[in-house]
Protein backbone atom coordinates (compact mmCIF):
# COMPACT_ATOMS: atom_id res chain seq x y z
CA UNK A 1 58.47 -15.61 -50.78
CA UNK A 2 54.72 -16.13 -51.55
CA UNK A 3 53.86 -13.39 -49.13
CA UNK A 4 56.77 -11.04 -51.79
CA UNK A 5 55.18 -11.94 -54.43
CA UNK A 6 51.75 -11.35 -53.17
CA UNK A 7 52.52 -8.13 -51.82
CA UNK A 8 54.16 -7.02 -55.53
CA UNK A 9 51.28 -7.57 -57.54
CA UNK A 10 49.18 -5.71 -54.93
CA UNK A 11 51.52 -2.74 -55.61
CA UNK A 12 51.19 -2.78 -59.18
CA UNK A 13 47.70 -2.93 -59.47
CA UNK A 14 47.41 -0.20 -56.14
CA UNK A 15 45.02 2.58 -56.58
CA UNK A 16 46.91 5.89 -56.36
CA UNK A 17 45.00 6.73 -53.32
CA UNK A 18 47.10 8.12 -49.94
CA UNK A 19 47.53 5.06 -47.25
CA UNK A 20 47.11 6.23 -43.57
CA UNK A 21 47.92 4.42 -40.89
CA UNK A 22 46.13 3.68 -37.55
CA UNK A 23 47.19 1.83 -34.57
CA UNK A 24 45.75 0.48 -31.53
CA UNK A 25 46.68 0.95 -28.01
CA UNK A 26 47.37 -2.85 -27.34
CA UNK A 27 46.31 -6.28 -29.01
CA UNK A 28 42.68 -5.72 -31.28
CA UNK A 29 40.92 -8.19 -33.25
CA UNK A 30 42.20 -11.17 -34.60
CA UNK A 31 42.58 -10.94 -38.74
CA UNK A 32 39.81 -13.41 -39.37
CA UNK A 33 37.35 -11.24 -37.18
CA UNK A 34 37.57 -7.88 -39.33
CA UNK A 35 36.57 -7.98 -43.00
CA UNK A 36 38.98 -5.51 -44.63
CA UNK A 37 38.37 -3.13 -47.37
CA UNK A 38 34.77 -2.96 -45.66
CA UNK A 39 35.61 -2.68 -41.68
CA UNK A 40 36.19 1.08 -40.65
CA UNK A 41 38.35 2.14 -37.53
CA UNK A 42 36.21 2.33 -34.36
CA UNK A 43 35.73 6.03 -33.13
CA UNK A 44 38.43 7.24 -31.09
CA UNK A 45 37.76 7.30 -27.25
CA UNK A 46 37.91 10.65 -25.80
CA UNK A 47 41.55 11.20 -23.89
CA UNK A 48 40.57 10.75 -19.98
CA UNK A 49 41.41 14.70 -19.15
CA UNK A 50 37.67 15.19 -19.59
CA UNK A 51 37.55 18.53 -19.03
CA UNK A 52 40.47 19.94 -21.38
CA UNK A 53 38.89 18.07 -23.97
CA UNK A 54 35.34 19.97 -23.06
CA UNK A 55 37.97 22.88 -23.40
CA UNK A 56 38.79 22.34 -27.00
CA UNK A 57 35.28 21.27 -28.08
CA UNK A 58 34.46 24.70 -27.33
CA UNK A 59 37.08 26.12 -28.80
CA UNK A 60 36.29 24.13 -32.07
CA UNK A 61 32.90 24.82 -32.00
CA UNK A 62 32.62 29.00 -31.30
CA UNK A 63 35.73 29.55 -33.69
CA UNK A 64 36.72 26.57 -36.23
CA UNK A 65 33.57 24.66 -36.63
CA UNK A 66 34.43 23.37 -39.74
CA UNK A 67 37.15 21.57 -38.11
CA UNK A 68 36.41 17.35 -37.38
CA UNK A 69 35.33 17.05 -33.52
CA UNK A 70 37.80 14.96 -31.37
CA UNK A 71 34.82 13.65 -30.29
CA UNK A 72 33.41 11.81 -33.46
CA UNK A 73 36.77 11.22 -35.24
CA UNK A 74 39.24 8.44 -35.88
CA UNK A 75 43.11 9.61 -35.12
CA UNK A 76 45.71 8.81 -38.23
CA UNK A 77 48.95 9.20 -39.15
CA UNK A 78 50.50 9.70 -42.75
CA UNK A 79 53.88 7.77 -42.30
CA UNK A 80 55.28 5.39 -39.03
CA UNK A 81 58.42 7.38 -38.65
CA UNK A 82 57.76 8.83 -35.04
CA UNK A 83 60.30 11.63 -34.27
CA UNK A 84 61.65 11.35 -37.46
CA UNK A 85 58.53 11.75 -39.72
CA UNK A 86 57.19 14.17 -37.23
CA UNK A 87 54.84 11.73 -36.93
CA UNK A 88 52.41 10.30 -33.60
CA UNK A 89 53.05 7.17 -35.08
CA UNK A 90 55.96 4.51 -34.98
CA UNK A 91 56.30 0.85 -36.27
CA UNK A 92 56.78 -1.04 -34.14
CA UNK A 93 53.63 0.37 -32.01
CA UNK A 94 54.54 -0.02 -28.55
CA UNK A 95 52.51 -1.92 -25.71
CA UNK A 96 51.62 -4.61 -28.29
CA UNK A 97 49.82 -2.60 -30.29
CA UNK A 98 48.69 -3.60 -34.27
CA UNK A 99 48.98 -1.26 -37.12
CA UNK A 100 46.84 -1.11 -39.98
CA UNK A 101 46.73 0.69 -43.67
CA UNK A 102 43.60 2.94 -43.73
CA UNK A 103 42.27 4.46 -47.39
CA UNK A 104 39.80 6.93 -46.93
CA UNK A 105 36.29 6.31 -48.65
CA UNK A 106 33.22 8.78 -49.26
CA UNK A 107 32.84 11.86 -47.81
CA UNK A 108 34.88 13.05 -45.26
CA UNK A 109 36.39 16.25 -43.21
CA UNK A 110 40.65 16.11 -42.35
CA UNK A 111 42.68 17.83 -40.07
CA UNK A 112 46.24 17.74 -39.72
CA UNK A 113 46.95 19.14 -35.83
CA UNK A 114 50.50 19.70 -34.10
CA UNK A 115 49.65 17.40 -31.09
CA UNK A 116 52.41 18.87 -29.30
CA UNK A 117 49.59 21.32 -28.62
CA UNK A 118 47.49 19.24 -26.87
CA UNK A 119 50.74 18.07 -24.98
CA UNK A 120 51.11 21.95 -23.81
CA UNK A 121 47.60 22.19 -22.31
CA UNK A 122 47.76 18.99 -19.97
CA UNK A 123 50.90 20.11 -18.84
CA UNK A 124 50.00 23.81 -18.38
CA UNK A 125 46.24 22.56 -16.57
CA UNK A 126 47.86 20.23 -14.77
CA UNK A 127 50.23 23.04 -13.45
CA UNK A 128 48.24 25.52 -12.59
CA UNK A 129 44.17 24.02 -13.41
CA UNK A 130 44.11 27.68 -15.34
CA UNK A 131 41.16 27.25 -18.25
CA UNK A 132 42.37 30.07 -19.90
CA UNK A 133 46.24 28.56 -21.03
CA UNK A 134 44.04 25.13 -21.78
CA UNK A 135 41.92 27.99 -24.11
CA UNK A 136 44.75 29.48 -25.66
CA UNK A 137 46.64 25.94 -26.73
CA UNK A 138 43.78 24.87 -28.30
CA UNK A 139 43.13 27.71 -30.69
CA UNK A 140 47.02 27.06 -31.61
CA UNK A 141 45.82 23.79 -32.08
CA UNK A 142 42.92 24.49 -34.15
CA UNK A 143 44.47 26.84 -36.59
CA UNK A 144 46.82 24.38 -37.71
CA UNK A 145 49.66 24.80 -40.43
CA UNK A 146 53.11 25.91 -39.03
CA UNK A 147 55.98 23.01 -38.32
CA UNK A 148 54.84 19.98 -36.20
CA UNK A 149 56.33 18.74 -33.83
CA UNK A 150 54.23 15.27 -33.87
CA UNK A 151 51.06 15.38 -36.50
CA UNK A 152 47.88 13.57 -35.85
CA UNK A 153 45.59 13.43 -38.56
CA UNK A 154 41.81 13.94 -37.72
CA UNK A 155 39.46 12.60 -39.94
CA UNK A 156 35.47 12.62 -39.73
CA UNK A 157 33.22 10.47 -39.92
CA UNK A 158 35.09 7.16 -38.59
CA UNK A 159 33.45 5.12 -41.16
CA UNK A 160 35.33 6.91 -43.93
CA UNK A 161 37.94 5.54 -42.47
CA UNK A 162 38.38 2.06 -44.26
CA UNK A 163 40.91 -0.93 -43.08
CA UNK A 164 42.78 -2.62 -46.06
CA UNK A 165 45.08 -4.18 -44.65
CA UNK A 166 47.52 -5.51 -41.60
CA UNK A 167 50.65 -3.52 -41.81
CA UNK A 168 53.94 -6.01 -41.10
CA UNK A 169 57.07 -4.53 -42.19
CA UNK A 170 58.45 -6.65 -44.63
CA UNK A 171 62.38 -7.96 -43.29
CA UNK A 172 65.18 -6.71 -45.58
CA UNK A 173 65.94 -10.67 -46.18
CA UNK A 174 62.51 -11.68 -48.12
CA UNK A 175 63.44 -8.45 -50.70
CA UNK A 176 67.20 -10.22 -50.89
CA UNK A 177 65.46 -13.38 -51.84
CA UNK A 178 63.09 -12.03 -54.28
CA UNK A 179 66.40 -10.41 -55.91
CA UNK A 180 68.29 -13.52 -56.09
CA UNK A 181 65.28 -15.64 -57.73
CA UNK A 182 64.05 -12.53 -59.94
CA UNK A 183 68.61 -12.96 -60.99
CA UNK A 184 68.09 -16.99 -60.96
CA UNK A 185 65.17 -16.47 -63.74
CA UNK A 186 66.53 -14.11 -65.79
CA UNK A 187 70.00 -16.10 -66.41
CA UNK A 188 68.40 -19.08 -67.15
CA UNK A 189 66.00 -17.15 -69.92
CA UNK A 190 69.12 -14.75 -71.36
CA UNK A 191 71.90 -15.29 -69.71
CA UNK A 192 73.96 -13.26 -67.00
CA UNK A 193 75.24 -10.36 -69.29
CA UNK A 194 72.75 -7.90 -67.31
CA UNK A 195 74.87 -7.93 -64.49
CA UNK A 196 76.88 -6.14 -66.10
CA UNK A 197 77.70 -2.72 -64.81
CA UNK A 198 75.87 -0.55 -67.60
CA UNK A 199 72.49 -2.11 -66.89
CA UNK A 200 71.93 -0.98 -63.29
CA UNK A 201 71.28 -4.22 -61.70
CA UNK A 202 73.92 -3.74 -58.43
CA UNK A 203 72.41 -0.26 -57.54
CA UNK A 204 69.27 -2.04 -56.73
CA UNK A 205 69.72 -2.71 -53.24
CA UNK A 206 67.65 -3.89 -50.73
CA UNK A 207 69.31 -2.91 -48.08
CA UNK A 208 69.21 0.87 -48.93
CA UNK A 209 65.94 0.87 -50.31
CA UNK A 210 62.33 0.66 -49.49
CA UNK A 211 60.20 -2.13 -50.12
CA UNK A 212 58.16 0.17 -52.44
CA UNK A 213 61.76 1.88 -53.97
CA UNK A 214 62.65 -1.31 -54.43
CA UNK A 215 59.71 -2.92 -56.35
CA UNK A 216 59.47 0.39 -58.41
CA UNK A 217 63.43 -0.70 -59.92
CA UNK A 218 62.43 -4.13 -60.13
CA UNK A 219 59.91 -3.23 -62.60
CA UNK A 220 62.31 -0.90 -63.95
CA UNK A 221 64.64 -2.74 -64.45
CA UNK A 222 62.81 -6.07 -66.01
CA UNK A 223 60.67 -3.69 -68.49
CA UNK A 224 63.95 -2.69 -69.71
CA UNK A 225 64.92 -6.57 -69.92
CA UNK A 226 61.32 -6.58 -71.98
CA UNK A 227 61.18 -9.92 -69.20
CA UNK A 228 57.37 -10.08 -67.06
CA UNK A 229 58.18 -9.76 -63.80
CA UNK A 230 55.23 -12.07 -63.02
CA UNK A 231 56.90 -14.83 -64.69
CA UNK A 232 59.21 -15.24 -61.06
CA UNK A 233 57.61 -17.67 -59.47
């Protein structure tokens, strides 16, 4: 319940910035060893099919050079929704892997790439070892737009790339909690006549909703009650 409450007045005082999200390929650093809001994500290690990524370098460099280098980036993802969210991330992230909220600080360059693209060249090089299909999927990949199949989001210089925070999906029980002690509070202060149909309070449901729908209702619904939410303890 602490961690709730914790985690609600973070979201009402959030900046409006965009959260990324970047995970590692197995365990990282313990919490105590990385100093977020200051720590960036450590530059991505080129993928080990050295020369397709020589490939697309080229490629970058003779006909989209204002595109971020894969190799002096960081790779992110907008949402952990995998296939869903056409997205190269998922939650959890497999092999034991940590995920992390990124903000992006400074200046910095952003790509959004189909890495299905990428997917198309090892195949087709590891086919046939013809440069010129490795050559042709990555100008696909380097014009961008069109609809992804999985999107990985290049950004430029990896210190831009800031760490706030651990990502841990909150469990659907802690938001049931916080509901029954925000309802606890507010019939002891006025009664239970906002349960009552008219007022909304049933439609907010934690098992249908986000944590972030959910805390946006909450406030809703207790500015309506003219009640400060930060009066639940």
């Amino acid at each position: 319940m602490k961690l709730l409450l914790e985690n609600w007045r973070e979201y009402l005082n959030e900046s409006p910035d965009k959260t990324y999200y970047w995970q590692t390929r197995g365990p990282w650093k313990s919490e105590s060893q990385i100093e977020f809001g200051v720590a960036h994500v450590p530059k991505a290690r080129p993928r080990p099919q050295t020369r397709i990524e020589e490939i697309f370098e080229e490629v970058r460099k003779n006909q989209f050079p204002s595109r971020p280098s894969r190799l002096d980036c960081v790779y992110l993802c907008e949402n952990l929704e995998g296939w869903e969210g056409k997205s190269f991330c998922s939650y959890p992230a497999p092999g034991d892997g940590e995920t992390y909220e990124i903000s992006l600080r400074g200046s910095y360059n952003l790509f959004e790439a189909n890495s299905e693209f990428w997917t198309e060249a090892v195949v087709a090089y590891d086919r046939n070892k013809r440069e010129d299909d490795v050559t042709s999927w990555a100008k696909s990949y380097w014009e961008g737009g069109g609809i992804p199949t999985f999107t990985e989001i290049l950004v430029s210089p990896p210190e831009s790339a800031i760490i706030v925070r651990k990502y841990e999906k909150e469990s659907k029980q802690g938001l049931h909690d916080f509901k029954k002690k925000a309802g606890a509070y507010l019939e002891d202060i006025m009664g239970d006549w906002f349960y009552d149909e008219p007022y909304g309070w049933d439609e907010i449901d934690p098992d249908e909703l986000s944590k972030e729908e959910f805390m946006k209702q909450m406030a809703a619904f207790f500015e309506k009650m003219n009640v400060d939410i930060e009066d639940v303890k």
